[in-house]
Protein backbone atom coordinates (compact mmCIF):
# COMPACT_ATOMS: atom_id res chain seq x y z
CA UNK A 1 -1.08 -21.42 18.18
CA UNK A 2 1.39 -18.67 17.46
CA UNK A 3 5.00 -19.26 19.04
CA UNK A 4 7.42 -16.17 18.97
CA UNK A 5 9.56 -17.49 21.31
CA UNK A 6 12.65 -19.06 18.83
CA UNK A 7 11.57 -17.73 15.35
CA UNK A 8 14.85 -17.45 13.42
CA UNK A 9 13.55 -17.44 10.11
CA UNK A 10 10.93 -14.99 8.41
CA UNK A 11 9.85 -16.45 4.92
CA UNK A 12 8.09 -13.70 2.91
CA UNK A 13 5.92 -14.32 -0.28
CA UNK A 14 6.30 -11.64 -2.65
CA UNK A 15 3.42 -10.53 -5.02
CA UNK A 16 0.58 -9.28 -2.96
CA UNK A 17 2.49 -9.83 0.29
CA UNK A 18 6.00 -7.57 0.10
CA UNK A 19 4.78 -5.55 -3.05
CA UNK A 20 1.47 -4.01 -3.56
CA UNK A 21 0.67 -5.03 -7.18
CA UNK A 22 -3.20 -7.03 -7.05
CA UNK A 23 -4.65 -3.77 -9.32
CA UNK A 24 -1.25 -4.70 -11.50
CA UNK A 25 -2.54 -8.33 -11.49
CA UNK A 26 -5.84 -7.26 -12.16
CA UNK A 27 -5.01 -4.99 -15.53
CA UNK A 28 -3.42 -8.19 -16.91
CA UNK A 29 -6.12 -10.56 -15.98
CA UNK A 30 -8.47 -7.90 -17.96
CA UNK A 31 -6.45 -7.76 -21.17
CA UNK A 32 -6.51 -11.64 -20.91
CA UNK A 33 -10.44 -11.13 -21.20
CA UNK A 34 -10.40 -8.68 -23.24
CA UNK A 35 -9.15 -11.29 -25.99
CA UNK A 36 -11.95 -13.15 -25.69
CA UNK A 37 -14.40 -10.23 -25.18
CA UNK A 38 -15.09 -10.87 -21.71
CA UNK A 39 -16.15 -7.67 -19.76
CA UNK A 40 -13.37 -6.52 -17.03
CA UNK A 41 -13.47 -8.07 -13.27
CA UNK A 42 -13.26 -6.09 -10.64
CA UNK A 43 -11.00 -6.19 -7.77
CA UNK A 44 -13.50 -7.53 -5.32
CA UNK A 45 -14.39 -10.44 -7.37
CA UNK A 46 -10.66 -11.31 -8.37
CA UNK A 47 -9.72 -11.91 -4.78
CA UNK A 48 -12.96 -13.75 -3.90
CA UNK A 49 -11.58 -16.23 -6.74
CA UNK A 50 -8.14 -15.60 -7.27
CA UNK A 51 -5.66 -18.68 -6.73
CA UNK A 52 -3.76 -21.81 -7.72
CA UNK A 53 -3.57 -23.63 -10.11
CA UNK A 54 -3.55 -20.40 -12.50
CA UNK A 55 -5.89 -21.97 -15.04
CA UNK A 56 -8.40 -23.14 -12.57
CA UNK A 57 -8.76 -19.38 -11.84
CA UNK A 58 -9.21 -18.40 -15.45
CA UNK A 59 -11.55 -21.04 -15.57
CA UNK A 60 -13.44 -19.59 -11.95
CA UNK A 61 -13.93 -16.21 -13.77
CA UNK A 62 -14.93 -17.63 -17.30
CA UNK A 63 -11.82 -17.44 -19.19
CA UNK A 64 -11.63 -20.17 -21.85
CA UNK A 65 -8.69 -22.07 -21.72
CA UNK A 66 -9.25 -24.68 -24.34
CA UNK A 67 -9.96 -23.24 -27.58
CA UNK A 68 -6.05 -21.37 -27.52
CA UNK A 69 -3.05 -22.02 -25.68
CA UNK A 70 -3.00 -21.58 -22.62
CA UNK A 71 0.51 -20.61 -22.76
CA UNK A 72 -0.53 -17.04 -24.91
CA UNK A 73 -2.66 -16.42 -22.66
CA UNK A 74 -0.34 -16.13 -19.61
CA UNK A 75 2.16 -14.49 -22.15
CA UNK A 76 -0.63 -11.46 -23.01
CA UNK A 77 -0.58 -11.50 -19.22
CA UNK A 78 3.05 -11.39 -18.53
CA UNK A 79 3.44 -8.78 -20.94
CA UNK A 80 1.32 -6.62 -18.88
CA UNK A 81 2.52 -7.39 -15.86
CA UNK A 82 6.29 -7.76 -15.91
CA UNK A 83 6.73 -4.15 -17.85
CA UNK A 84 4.97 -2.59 -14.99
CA UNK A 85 5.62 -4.42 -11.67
CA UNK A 86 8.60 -2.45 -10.48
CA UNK A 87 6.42 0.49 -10.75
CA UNK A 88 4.31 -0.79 -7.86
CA UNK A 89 5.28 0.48 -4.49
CA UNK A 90 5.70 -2.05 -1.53
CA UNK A 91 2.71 -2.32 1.22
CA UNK A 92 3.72 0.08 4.14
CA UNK A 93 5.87 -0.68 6.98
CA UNK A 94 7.30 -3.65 4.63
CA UNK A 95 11.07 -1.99 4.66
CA UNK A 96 10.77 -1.06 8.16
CA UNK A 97 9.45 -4.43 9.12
CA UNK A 98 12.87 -6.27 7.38
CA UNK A 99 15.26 -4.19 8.86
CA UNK A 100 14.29 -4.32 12.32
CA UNK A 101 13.98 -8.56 12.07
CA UNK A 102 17.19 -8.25 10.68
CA UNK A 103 18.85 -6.65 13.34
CA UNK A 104 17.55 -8.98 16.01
CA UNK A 105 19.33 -11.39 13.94
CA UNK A 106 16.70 -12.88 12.29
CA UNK A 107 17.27 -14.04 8.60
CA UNK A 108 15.24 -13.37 5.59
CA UNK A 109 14.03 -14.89 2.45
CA UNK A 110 11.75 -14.50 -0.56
CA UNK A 111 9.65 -17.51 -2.10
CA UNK A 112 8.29 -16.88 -4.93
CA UNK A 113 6.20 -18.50 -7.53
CA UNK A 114 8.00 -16.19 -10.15
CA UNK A 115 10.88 -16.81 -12.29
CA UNK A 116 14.30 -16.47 -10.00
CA UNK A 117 15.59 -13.57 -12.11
CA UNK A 118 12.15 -11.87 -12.47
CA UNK A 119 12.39 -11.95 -9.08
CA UNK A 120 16.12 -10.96 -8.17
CA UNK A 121 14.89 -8.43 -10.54
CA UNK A 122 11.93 -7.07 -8.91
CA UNK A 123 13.96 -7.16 -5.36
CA UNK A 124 16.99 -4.99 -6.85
CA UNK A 125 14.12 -2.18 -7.99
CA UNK A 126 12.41 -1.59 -4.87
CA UNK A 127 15.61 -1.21 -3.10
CA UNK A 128 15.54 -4.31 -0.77
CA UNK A 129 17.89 -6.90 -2.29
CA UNK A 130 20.41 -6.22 0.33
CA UNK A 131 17.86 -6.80 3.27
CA UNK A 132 17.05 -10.46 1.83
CA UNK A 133 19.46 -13.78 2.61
CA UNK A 134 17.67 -16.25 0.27
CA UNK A 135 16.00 -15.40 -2.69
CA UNK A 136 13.62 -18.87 -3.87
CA UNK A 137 11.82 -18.31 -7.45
CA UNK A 138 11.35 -20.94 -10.23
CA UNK A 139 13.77 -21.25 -13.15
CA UNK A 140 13.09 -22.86 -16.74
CA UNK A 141 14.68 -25.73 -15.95
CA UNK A 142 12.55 -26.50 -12.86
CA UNK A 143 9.68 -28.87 -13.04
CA UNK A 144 8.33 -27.98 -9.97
CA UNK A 145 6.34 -25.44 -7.88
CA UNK A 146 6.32 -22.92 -5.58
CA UNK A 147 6.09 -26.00 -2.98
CA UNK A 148 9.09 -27.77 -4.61
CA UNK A 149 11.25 -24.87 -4.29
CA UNK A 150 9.83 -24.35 -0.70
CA UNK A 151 10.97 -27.69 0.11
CA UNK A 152 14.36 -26.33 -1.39
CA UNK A 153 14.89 -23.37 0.90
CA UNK A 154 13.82 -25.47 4.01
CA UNK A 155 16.67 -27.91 3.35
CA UNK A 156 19.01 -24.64 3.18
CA UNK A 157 17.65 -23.09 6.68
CA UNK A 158 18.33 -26.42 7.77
CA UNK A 159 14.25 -27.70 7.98
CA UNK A 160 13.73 -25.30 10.78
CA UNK A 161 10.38 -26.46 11.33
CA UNK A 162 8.34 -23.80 13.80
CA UNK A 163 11.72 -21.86 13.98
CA UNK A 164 10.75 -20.32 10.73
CA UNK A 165 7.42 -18.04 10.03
CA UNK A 166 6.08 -17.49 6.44
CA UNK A 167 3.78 -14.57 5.64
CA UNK A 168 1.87 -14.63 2.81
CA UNK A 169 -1.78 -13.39 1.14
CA UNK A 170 -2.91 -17.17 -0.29
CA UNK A 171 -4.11 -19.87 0.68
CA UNK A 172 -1.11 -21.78 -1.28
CA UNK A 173 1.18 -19.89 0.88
CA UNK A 174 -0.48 -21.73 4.03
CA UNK A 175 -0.52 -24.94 2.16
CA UNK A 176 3.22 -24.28 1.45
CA UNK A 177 4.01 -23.49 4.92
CA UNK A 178 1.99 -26.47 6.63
CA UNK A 179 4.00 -28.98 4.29
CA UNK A 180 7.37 -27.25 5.59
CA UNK A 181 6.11 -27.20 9.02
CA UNK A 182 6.91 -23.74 9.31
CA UNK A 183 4.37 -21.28 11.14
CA UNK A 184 2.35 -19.47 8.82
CA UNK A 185 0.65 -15.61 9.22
CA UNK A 186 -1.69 -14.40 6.43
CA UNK A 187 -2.08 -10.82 5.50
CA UNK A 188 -5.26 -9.94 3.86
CA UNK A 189 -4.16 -6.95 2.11
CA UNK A 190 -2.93 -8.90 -1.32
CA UNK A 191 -4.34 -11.24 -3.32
CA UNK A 192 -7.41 -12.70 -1.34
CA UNK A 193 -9.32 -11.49 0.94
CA UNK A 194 -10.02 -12.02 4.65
CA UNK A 195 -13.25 -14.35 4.73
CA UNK A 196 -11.05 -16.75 2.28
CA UNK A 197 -7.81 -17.01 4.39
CA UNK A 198 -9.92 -16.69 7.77
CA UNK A 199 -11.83 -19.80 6.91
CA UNK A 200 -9.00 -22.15 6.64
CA UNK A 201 -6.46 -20.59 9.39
CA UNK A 202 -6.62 -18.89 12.28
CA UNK A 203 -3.93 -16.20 12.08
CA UNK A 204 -5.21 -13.60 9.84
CA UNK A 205 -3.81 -10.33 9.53
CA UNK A 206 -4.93 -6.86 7.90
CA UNK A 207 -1.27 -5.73 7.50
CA UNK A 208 2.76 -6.46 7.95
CA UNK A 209 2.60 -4.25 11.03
CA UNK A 210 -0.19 -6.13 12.55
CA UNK A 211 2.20 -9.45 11.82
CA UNK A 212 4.99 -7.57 13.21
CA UNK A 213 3.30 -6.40 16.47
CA UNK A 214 1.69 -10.22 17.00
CA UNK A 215 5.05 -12.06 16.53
CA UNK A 216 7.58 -9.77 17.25
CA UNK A 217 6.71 -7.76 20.54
């Protein structure tokens, strides 16, 4: 059940949540098959297989991940994808959305299964840095995932259990958020679609407004 009543914390996933980049992520995930003359996927069936571990979804849409590294394979995609991301504008209402949970005092972060300084990175483009309190991405030295660093940024907020909401477009942001014991609300508008994040929880959304006006008024 959704509880709005002491929510001090808003924990935002970035890629496909905050920023609009899933035709981004698509182009790389086609040059990736394009090495192994694959034909391109469209953007319908990359969310109804896109998500974690990454090489279980390369697997899902018949990449082959055993005859080369793996590793140049997420490189050709990286390549792709970090030279263009801050060129992807942020879903609507996301700036708007920030600033007014901000002035009611309540604080923000970004968790993120991208590299911290990719990330800082990305944040500083579209403008936004400033808005954010707590910026969570992996580094090199971290042999861990995005749940590791989750568990991270709930020991800073001071394990705020249902007094902190994550949004986010996966269902490895829910998974995240249920092992925190925060409260979790899925937009559908990113990386997978509705019938995927519908089946496993009930709050569903088709936008950051729709979050907005559920939680916040």
């Amino acid at each position: 059940m959704k509880d709005s009543t002491a929510i001090k914390h808003v924990i935002f996933d970035w890629n496909g949540t905050l920023v609009d980049d899933l035709a981004l992520a698509v182009k790389g995930l086609n040059a990736v098959r394009e090495l192994q003359t694959l034909p391109p996927l469209d953007v319908k069936r990359y969310r109804e297989h896109f998500g974690f571990p990454i090489q279980s979804f390369y697997q899902a849409v018949g990449i082959d991940c055993e005859s080369g590294r793996f590793d140049d394979l997420i490189h050709t995609y990286l390549s792709i994808f970090n030279s263009e991301i801050n060129q992807c504008p942020l879903h609507q209402g996301a700036v708007d959305i920030i600033s007014m949970l901000r002035r009611t005092g309540v604080s923000i972060s970004v968790l993120s299964a991208s590299q911290h300084e990719t990330l800082q990175n990305n944040l500083a483009s579209a403008g936004i840095d400033h808005l954010v309190d707590h910026v969570f991405g992996l580094t090199n030295t971290q042999a861990k995932g995005k749940q590791g660093i989750a568990e991270e940024l709930d020991s800073v907020l001071g394990n705020p259990g249902t007094a902190a909401l994550m949004i986010g477009d996966t269902d490895h942001d829910i998974d995240v958020a249920h092992a925190c014991g925060w409260q979790m609300a899925s937009v559908s508008h990113g990386h997978q679609t509705h019938e995927r994040l519908s089946a496993i929880h009930p709050f569903v959304f088709g936008d950051l407004s729709s979050v907005y006006r559920a939680y916040f008024r």
